[in-house]
PDB file of N, CA and C in Angstrom:
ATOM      1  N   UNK A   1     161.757  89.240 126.144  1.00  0.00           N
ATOM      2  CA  UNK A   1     162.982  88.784 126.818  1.00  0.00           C
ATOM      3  C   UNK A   1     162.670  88.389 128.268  1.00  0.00           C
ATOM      4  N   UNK A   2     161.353  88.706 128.442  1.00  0.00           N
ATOM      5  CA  UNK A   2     161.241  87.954 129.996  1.00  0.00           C
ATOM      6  C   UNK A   2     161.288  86.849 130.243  1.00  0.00           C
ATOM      7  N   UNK A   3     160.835  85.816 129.386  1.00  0.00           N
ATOM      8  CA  UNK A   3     160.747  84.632 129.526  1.00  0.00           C
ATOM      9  C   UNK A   3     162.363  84.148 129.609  1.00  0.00           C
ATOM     10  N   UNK A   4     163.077  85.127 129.140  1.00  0.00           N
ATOM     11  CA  UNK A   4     164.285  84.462 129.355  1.00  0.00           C
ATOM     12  C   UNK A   4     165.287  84.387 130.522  1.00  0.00           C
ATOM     13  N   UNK A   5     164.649  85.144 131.786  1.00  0.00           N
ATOM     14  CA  UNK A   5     164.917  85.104 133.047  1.00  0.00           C
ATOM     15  C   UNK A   5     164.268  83.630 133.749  1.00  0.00           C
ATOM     16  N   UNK A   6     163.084  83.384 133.082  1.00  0.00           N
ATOM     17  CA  UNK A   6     163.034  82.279 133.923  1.00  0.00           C
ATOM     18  C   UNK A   6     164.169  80.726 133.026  1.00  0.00           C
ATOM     19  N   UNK A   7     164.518  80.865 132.344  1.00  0.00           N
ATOM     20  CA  UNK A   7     165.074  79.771 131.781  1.00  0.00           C
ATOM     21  C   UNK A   7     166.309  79.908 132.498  1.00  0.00           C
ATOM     22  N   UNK A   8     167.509  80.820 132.501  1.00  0.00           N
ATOM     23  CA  UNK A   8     168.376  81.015 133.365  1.00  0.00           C
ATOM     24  C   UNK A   8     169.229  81.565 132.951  1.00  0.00           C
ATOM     25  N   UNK A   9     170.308  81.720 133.587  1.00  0.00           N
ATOM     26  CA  UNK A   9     171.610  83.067 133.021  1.00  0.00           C
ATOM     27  C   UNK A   9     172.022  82.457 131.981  1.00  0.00           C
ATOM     28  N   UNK A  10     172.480  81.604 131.505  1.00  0.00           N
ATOM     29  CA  UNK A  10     173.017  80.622 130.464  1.00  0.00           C
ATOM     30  C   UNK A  10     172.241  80.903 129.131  1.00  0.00           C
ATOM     31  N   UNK A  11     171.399  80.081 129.795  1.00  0.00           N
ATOM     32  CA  UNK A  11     170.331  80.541 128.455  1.00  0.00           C
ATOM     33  C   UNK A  11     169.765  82.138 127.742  1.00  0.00           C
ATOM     34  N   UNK A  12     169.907  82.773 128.670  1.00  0.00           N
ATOM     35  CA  UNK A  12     169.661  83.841 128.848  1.00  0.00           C
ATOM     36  C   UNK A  12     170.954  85.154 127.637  1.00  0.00           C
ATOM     37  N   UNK A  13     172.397  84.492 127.663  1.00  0.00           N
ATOM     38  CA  UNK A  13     173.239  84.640 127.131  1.00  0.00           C
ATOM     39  C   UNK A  13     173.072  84.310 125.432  1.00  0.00           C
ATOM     40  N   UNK A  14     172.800  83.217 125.737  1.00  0.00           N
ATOM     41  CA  UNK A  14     172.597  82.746 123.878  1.00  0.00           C
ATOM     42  C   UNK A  14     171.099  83.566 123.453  1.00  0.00           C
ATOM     43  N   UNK A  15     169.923  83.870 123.962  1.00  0.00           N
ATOM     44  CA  UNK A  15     169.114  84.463 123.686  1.00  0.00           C
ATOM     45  C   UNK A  15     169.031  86.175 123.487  1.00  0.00           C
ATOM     46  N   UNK A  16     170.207  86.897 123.574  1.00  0.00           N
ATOM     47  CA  UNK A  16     170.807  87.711 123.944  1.00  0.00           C
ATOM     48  C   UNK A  16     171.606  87.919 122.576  1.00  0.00           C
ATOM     49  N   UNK A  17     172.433  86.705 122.325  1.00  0.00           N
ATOM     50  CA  UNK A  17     173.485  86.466 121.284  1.00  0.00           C
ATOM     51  C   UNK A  17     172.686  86.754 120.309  1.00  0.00           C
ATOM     52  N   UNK A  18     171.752  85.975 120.019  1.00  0.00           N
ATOM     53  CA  UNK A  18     170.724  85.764 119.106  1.00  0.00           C
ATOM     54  C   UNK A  18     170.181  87.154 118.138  1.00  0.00           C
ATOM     55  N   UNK A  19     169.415  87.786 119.805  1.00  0.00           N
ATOM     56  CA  UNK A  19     168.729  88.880 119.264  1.00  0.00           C
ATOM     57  C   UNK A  19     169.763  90.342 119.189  1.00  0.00           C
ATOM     58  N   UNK A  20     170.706  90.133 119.579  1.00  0.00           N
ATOM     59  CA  UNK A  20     171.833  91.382 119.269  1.00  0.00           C
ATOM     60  C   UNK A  20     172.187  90.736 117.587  1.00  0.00           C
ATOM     61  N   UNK A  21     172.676  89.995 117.273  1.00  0.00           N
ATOM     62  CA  UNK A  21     172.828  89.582 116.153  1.00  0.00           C
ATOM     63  C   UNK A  21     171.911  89.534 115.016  1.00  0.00           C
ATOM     64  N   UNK A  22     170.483  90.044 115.097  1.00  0.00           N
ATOM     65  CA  UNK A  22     169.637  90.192 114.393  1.00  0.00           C
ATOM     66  C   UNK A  22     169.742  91.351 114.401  1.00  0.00           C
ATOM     67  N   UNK A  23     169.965  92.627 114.939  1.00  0.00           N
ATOM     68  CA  UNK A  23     169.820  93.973 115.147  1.00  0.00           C
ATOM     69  C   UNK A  23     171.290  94.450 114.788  1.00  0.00           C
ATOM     70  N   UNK A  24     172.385  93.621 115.104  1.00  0.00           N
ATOM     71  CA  UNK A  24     173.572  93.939 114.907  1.00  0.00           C
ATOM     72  C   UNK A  24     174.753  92.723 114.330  1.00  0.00           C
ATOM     73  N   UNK A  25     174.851  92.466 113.735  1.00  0.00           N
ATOM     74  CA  UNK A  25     175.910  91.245 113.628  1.00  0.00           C
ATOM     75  C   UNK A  25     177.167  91.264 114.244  1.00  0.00           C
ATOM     76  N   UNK A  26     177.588  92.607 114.305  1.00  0.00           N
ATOM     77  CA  UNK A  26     179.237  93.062 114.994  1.00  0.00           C
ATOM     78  C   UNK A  26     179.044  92.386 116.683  1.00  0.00           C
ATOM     79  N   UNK A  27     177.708  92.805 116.862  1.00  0.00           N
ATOM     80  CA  UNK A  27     177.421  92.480 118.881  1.00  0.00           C
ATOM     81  C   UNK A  27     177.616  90.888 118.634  1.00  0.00           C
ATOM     82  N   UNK A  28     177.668  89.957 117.557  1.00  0.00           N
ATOM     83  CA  UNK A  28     177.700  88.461 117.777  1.00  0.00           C
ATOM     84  C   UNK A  28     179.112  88.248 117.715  1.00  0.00           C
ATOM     85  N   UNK A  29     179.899  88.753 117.325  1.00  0.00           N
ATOM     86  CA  UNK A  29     181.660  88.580 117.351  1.00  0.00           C
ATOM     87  C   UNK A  29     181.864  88.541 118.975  1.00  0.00           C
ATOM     88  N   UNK A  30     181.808  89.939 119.687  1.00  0.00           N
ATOM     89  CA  UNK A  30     182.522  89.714 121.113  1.00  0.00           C
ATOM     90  C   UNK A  30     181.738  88.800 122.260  1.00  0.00           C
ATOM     91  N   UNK A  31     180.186  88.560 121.692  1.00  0.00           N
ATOM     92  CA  UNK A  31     179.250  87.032 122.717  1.00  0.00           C
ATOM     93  C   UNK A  31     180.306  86.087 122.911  1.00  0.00           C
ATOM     94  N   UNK A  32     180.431  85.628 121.557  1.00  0.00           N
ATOM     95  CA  UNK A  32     181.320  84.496 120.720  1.00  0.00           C
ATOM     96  C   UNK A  32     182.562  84.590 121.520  1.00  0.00           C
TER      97      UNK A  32
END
């Protein structure tokens, strides 16, 4: 997930979305 500080907060959000949603699907409802 470091690399995802340099891409930026934005991006950083959907990469986030992503990997909570692989570990959890419920954490991709309130990203959304």
């Amino acid at each position: 997930m470091k690399y995802v500080h340099n891409i930026g907060p934005k991006r950083q959000r959907k990469s986030l979305t992503m990997t909570s949603a692989v570990r959890r699907p419920e954490t991709m409802a309130p990203w959304t």
